[in-house]
Protein backbone atom coordinates (compact mmCIF):
# COMPACT_ATOMS: atom_id res chain seq x y z
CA UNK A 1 -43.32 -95.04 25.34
CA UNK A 2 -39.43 -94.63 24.33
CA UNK A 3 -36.32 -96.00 25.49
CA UNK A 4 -35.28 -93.45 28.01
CA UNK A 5 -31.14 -92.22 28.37
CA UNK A 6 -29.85 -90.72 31.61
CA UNK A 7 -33.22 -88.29 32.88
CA UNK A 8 -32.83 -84.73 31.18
CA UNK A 9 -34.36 -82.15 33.93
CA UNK A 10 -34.92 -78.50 32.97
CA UNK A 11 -32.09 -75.97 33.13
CA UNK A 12 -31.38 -74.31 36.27
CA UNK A 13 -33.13 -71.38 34.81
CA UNK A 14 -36.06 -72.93 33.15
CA UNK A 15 -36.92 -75.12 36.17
CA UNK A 16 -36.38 -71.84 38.65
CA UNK A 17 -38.55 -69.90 36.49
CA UNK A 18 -41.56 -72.31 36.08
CA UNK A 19 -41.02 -72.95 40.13
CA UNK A 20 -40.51 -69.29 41.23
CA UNK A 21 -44.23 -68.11 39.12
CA UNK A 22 -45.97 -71.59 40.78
CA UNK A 23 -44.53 -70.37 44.17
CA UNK A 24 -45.73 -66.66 43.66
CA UNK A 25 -49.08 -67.46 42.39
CA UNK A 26 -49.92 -70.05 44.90
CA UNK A 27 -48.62 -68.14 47.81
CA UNK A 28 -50.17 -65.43 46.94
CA UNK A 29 -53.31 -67.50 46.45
CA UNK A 30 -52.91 -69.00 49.89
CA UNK A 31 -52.38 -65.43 51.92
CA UNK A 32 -55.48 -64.18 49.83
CA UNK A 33 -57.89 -66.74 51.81
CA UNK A 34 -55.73 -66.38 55.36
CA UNK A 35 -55.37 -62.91 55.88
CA UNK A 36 -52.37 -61.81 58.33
CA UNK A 37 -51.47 -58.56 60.15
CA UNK A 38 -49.27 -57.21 57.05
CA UNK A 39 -50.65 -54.16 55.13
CA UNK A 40 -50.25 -55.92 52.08
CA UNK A 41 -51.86 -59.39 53.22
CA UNK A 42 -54.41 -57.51 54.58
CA UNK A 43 -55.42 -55.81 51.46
CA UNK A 44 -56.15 -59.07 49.66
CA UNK A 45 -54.18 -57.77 46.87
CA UNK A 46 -53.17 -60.72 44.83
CA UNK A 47 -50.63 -59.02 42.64
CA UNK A 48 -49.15 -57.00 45.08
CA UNK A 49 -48.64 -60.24 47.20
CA UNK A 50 -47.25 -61.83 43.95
CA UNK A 51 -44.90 -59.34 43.79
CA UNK A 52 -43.63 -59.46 47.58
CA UNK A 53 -43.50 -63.34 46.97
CA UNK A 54 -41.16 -62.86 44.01
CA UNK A 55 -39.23 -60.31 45.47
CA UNK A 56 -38.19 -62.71 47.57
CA UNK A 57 -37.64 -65.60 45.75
CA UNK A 58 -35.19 -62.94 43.63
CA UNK A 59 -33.56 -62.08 47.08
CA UNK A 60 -32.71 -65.80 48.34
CA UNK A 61 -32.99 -67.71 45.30
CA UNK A 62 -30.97 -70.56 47.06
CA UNK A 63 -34.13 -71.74 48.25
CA UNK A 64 -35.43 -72.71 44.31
CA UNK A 65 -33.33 -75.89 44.11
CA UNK A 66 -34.70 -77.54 47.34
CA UNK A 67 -38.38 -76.49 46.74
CA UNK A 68 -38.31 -78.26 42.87
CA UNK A 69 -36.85 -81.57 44.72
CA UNK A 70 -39.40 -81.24 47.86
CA UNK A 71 -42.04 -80.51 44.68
CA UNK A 72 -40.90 -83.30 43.08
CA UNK A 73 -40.75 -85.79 45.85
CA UNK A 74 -44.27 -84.98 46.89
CA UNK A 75 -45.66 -85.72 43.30
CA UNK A 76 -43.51 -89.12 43.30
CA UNK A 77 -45.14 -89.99 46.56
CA UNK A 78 -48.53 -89.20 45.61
CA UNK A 79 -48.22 -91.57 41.79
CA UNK A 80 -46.84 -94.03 44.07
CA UNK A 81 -48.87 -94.16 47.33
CA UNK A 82 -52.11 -95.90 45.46
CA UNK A 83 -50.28 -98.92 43.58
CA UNK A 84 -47.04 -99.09 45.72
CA UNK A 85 -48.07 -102.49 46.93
CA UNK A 86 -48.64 -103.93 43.35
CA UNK A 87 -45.25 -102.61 42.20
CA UNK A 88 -43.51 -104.15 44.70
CA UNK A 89 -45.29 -107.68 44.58
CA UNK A 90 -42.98 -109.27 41.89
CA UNK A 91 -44.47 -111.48 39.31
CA UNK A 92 -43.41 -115.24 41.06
CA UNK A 93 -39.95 -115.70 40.36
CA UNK A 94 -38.76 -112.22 38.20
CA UNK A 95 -36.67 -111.49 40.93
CA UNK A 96 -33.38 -110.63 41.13
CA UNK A 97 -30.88 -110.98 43.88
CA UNK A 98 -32.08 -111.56 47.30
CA UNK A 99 -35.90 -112.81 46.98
CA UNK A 100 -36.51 -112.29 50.76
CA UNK A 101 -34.21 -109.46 50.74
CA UNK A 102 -35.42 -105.93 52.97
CA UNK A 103 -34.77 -103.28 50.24
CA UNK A 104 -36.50 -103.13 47.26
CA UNK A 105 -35.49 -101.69 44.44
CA UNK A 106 -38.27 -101.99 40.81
CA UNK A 107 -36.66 -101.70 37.37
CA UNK A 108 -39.59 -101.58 34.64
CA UNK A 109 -37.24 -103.18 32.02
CA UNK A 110 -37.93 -103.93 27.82
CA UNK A 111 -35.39 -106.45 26.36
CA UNK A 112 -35.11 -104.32 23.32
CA UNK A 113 -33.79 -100.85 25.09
CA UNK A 114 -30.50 -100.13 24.81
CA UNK A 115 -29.89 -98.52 27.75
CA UNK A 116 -31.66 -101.14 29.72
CA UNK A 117 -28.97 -103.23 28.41
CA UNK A 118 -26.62 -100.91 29.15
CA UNK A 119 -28.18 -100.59 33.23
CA UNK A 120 -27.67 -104.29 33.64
CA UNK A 121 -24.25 -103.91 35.26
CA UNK A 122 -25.16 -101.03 37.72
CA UNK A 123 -27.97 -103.24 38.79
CA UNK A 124 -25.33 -106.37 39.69
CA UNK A 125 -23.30 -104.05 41.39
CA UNK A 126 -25.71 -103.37 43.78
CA UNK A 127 -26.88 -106.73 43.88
CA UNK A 128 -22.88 -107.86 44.63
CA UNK A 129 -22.63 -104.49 47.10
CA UNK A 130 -25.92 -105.09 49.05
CA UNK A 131 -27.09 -109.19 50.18
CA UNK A 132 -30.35 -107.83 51.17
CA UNK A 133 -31.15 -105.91 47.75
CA UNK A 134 -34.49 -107.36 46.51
CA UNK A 135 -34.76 -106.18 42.46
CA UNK A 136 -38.42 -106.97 41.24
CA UNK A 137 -38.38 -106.75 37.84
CA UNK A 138 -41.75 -105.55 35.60
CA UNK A 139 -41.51 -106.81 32.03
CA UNK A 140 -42.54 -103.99 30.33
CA UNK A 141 -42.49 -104.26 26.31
CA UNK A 142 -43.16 -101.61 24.70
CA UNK A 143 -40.55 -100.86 21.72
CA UNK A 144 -41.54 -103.89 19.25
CA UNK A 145 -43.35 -107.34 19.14
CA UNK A 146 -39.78 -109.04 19.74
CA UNK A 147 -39.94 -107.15 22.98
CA UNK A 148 -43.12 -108.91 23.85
CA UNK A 149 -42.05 -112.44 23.04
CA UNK A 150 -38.63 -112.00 25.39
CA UNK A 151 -41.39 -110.78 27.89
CA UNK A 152 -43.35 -113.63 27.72
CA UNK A 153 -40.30 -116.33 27.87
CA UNK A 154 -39.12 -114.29 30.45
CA UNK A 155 -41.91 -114.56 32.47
CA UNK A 156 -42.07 -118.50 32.02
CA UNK A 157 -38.56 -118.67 33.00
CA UNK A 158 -39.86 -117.23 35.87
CA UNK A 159 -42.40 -120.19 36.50
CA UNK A 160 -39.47 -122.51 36.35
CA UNK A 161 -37.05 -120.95 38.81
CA UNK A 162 -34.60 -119.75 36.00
CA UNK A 163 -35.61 -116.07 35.89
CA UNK A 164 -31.95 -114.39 36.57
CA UNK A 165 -30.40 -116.67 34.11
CA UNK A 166 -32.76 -115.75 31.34
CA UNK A 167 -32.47 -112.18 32.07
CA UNK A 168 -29.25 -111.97 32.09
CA UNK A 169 -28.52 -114.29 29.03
CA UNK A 170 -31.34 -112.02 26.69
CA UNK A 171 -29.48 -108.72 27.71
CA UNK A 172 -26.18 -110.33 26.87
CA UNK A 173 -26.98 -111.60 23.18
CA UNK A 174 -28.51 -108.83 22.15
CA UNK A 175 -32.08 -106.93 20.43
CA UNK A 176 -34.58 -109.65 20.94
CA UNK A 177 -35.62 -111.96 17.90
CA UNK A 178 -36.81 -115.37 17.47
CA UNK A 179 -33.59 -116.41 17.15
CA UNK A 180 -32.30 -114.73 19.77
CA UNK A 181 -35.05 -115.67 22.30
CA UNK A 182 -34.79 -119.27 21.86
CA UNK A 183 -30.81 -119.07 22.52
CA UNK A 184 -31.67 -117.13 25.65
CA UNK A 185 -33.68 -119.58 26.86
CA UNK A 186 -31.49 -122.67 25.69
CA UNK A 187 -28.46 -120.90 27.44
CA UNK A 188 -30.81 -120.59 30.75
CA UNK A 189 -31.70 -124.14 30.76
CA UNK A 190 -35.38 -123.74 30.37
CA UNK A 191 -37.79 -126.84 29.61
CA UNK A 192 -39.17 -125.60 26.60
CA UNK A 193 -42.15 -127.78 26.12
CA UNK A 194 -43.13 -126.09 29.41
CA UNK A 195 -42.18 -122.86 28.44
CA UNK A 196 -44.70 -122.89 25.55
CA UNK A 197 -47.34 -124.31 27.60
CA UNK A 198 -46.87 -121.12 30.27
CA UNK A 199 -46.68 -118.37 27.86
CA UNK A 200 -50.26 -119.71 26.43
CA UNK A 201 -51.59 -118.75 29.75
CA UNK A 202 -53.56 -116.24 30.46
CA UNK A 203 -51.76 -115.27 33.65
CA UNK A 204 -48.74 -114.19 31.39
CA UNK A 205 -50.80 -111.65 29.36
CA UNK A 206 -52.73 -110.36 32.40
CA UNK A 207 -48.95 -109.12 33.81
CA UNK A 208 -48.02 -107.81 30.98
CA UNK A 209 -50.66 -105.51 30.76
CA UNK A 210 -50.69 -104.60 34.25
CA UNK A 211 -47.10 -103.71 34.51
CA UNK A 212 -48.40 -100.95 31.43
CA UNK A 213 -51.38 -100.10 33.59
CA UNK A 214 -48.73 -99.23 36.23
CA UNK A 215 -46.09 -97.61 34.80
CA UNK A 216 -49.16 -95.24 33.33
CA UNK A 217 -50.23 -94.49 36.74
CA UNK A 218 -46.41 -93.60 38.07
CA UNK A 219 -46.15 -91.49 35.26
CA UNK A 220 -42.96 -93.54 32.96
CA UNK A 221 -42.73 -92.80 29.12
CA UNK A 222 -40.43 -95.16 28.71
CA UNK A 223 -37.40 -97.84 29.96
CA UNK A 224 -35.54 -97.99 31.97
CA UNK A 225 -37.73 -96.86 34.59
CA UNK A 226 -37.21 -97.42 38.82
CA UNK A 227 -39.44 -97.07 41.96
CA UNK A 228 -36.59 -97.05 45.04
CA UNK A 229 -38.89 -96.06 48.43
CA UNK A 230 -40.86 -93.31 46.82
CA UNK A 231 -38.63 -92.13 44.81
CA UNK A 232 -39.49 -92.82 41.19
CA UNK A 233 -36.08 -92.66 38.93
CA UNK A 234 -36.87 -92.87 34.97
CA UNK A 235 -34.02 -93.06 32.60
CA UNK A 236 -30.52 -95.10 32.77
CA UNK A 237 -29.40 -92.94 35.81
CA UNK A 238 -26.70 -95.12 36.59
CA UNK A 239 -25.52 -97.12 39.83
CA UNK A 240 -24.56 -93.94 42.08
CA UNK A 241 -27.76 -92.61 41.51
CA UNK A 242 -29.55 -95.54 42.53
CA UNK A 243 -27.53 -96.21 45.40
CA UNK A 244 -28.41 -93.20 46.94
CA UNK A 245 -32.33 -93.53 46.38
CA UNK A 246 -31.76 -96.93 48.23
CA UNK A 247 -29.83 -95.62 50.85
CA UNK A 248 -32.86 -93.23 51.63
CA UNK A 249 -35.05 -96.43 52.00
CA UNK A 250 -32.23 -98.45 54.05
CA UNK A 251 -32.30 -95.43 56.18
């Protein structure tokens, strides 16, 4: 898994090329087994069916850009629909903004990725824009052992109430270190004798590697990554982007 910039998506041309020969073939695949009254249908011909699919795909090709998002959409649904209940159940505490807010919004998040860092402010602008904007946040540590550590404090300033105030003091001093950590968690207020005691637990471990498990099963490489309804958002995509995913589950 990588740090992940704003999401690249195939060209125009690349993506309506790989979409136009899965149309064609499966199309054609379908007509095969439900025969109709057309000559061609009725033949069972696959490759002349292939060919009447693509013809028209080249004669309205304004239809390519909705079928790759309706594509993708389905595929986001379908990662999401077995686990969607465990990605949405935060971790007691790593919550940010409203806890008993009505629209959720998940940020898989690593305290050493830059552009996490750099999604920080999008995400407290929808906090500030929306009062019932629930952000569960999944630790997710996967770029060095530093990472892990902040994940771990992080998670025990979760136990004590002071999750936001962690989080947002890591991602403002910097790549995490032991150095680094410890000031987070000073400037949070954390009881640190307590800390220590949580992290040793079990519990703490067991989230860490289920947040992996699930970002495996929705299909992230890397962070930052973002479940919004059933849409599933990977990369720093920024806070329009997200808005409009939420406004979808609002709706």
């Amino acid at each position: 898994m990588v740090e992940q910039p704003p999401a690249k998506r195939l060209s125009l041309r690349q993506g309506a090329a790989l979409l136009a020969l899965a149309l064609a073939g499966a199309l054609a695949g379908w007509l095969v087994g439900h025969r109709s009254s057309s000559p061609v249908v009725a033949s069972g011909d696959k490759v002349a069916i292939e060919q009447v699919v693509r013809d028209y795909i080249l004669q309205h090709p304004e239809i390519l850009p909705e079928a790759m998002e309706r594509l993708r959409e389905r595929e986001d649904a379908k990662n999401l629909s077995a686990v969607a209940d465990q990605v949405k159940a935060p971790f007691p505490g790593a919550v940010l903004g409203n806890p008993s807010g009505k629209v959720t919004l998940v940020e898989f998040t690593d305290f050493a990725c830059t552009y996490c860092r750099q999604s920080v402010a999008d995400v407290e602008a929808l906090i500030a824009a929306n009062p019932e904007l629930k952000v569960v946040i999944r630790e997710l540590p996967i770029l060095s052992p530093q990472s892990t550590d902040a994940a771990r404090m992080a998670l025990a300033a979760a136990e004590q109430g002071l999750y936001p105030a962690f989080h947002r003091a890591m991602y403002a001093i910097g790549r995490p270190d032991a150095q680094t950590i410890a000031a987070a968690a000073r400037q949070a207020g954390l009881d640190m004798a307590r800390a220590n005691r949580f992290i040793a637990d079990p519990k703490v471990e067991a989230e860490i590697a289920r947040n992996l498990e699930l970002a495996r099963q929705l299909g992230f490489n890397g962070t930052p990554a973002w479940v919004a309804g059933e849409a599933l958002l990977s990369g720093a995509v920024g806070q329009a982007q997200l808005a409009r995913a939420l406004e979808k589950v609002e709706g």
